[in-house]
N, C-alpha and C. Protein backbone atom coordinates (compact mmCIF):
# COMPACT_ATOMS: atom_id res chain seq x y z
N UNK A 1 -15.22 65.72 -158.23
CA UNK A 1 -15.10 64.37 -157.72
C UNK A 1 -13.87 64.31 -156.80
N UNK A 2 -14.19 64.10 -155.53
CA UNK A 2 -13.16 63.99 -154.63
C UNK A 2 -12.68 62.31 -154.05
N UNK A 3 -13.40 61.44 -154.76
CA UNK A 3 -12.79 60.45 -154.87
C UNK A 3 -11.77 59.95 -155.54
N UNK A 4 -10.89 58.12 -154.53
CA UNK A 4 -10.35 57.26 -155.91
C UNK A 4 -10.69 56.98 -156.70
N UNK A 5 -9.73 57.34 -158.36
CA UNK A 5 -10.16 57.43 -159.76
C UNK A 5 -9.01 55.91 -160.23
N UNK A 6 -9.92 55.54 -161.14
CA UNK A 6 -8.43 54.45 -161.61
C UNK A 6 -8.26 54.42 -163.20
N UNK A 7 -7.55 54.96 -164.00
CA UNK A 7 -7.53 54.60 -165.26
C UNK A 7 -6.79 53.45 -165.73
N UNK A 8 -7.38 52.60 -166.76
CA UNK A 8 -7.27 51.67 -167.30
C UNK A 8 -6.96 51.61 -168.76
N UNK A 9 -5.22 51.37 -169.52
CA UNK A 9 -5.10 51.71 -170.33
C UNK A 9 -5.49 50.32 -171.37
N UNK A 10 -6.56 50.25 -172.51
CA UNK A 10 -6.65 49.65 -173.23
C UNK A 10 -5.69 49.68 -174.22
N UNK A 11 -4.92 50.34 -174.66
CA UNK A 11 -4.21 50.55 -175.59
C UNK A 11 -2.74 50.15 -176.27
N UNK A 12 -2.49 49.82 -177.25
CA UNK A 12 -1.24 49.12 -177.71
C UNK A 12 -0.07 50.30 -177.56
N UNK A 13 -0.41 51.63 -177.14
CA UNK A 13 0.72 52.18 -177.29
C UNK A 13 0.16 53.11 -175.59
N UNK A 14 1.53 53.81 -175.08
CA UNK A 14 1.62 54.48 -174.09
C UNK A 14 0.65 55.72 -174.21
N UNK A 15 -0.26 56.33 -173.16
CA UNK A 15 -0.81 57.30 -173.28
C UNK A 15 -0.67 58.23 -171.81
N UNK A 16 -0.19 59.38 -172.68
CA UNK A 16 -0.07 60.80 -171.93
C UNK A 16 -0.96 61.52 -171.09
N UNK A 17 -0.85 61.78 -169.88
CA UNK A 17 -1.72 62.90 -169.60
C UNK A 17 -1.38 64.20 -168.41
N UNK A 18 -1.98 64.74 -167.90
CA UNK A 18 -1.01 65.85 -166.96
C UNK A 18 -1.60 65.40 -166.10
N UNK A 19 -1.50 65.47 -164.71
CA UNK A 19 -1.42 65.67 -163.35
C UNK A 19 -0.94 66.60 -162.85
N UNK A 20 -1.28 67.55 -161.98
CA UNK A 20 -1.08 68.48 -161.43
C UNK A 20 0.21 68.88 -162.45
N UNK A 21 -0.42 69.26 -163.47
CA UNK A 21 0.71 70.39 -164.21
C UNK A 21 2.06 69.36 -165.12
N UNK A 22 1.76 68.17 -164.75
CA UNK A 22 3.30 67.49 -164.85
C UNK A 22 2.70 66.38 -165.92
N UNK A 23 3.07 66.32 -166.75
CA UNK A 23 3.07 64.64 -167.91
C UNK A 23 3.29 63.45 -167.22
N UNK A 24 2.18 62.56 -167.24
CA UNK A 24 2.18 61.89 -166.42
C UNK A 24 2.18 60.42 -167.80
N UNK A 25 3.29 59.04 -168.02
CA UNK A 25 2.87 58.47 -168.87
C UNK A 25 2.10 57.16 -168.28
N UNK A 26 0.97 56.66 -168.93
CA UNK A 26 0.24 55.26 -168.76
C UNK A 26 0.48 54.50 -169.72
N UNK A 27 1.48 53.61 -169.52
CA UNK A 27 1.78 52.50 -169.98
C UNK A 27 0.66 51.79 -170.91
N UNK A 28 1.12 51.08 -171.99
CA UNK A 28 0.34 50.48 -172.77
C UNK A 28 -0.53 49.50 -171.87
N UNK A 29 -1.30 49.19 -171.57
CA UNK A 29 -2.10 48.23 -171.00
C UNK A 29 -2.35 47.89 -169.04
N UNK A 30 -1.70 48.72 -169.28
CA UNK A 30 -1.36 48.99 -167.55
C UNK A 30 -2.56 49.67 -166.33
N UNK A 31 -2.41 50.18 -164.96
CA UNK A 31 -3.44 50.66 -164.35
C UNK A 31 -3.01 51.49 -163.76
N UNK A 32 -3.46 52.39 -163.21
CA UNK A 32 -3.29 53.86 -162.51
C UNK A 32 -3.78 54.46 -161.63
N UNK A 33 -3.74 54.33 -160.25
CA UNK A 33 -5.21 54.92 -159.42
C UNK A 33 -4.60 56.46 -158.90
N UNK A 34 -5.63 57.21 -159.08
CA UNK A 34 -5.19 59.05 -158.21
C UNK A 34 -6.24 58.78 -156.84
N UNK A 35 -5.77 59.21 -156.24
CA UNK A 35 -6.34 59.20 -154.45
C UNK A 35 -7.13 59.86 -154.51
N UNK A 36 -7.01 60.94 -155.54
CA UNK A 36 -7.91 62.90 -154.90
C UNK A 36 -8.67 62.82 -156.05
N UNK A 37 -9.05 62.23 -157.31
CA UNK A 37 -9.94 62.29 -158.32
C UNK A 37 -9.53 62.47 -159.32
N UNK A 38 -10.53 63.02 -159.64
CA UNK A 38 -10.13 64.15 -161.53
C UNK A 38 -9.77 65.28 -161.27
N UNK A 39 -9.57 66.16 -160.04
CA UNK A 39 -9.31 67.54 -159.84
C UNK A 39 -8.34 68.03 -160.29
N UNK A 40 -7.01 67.26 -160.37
CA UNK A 40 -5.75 67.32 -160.79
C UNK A 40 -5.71 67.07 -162.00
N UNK A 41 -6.39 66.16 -162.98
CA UNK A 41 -5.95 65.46 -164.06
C UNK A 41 -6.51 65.94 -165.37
N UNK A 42 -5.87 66.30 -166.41
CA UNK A 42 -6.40 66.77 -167.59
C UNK A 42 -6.57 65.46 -168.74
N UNK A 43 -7.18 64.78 -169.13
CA UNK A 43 -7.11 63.62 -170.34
C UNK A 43 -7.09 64.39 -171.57
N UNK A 44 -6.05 63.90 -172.36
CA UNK A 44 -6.06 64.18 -173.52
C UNK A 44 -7.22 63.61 -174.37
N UNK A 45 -7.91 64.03 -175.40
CA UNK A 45 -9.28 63.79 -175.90
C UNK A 45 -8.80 62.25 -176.76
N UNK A 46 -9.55 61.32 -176.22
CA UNK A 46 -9.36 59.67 -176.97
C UNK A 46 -10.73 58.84 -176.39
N UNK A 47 -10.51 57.82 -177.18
CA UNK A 47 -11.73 57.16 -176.78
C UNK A 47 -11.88 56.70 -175.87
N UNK A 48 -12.87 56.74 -174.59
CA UNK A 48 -12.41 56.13 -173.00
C UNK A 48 -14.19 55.78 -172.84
N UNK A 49 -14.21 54.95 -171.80
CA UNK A 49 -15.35 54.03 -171.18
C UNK A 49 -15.13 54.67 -170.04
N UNK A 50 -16.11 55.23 -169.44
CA UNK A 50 -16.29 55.18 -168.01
C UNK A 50 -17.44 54.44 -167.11
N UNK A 51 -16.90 54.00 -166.23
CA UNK A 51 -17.67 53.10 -165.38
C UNK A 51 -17.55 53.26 -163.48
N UNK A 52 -18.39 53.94 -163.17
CA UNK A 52 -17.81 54.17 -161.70
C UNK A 52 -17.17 54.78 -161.34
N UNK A 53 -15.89 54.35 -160.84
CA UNK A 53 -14.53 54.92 -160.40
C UNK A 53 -13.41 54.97 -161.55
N UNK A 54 -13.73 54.14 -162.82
CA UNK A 54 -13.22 53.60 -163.56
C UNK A 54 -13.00 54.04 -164.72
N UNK A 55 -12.10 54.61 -165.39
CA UNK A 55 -11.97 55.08 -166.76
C UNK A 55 -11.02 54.29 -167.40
N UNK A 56 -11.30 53.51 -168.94
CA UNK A 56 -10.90 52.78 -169.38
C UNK A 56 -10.29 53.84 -170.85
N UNK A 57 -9.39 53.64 -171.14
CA UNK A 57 -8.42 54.65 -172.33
C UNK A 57 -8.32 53.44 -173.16
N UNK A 58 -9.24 53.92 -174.11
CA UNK A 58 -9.42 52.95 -175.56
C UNK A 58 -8.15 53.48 -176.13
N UNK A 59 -8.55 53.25 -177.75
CA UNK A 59 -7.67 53.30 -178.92
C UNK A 59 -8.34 54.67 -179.38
């Protein structure tokens, strides 16, 4: 996927993930867009919704 990606944190606490190699944190409830996709991005395994462009980071 070489598209904009946007994650969407549902969650009461901060969630981790890498980007090109580096820990990247998402704020409890906050939003996130990457320009270049998922190519870069590793998600740590949690409950997430995807929709579109859109990945939502449950609990």
């Amino acid at each position: 996927m070489d598209s904009k990606i946007t994650i969407r944190s549902d969650r009461e606490t901060d969630y981790t993930f890498q980007y090109k190699g580096e820990d990247v944190t998402l704020k409890a409830g906050s939003v996130l867009s990457i320009a270049n996709g998922l190519s870069e991005v590793v998600l740590p395994t949690t409950t997430m919704k995807i929709i579109n462009n859109l990945i939502v980071v449950k609990e």
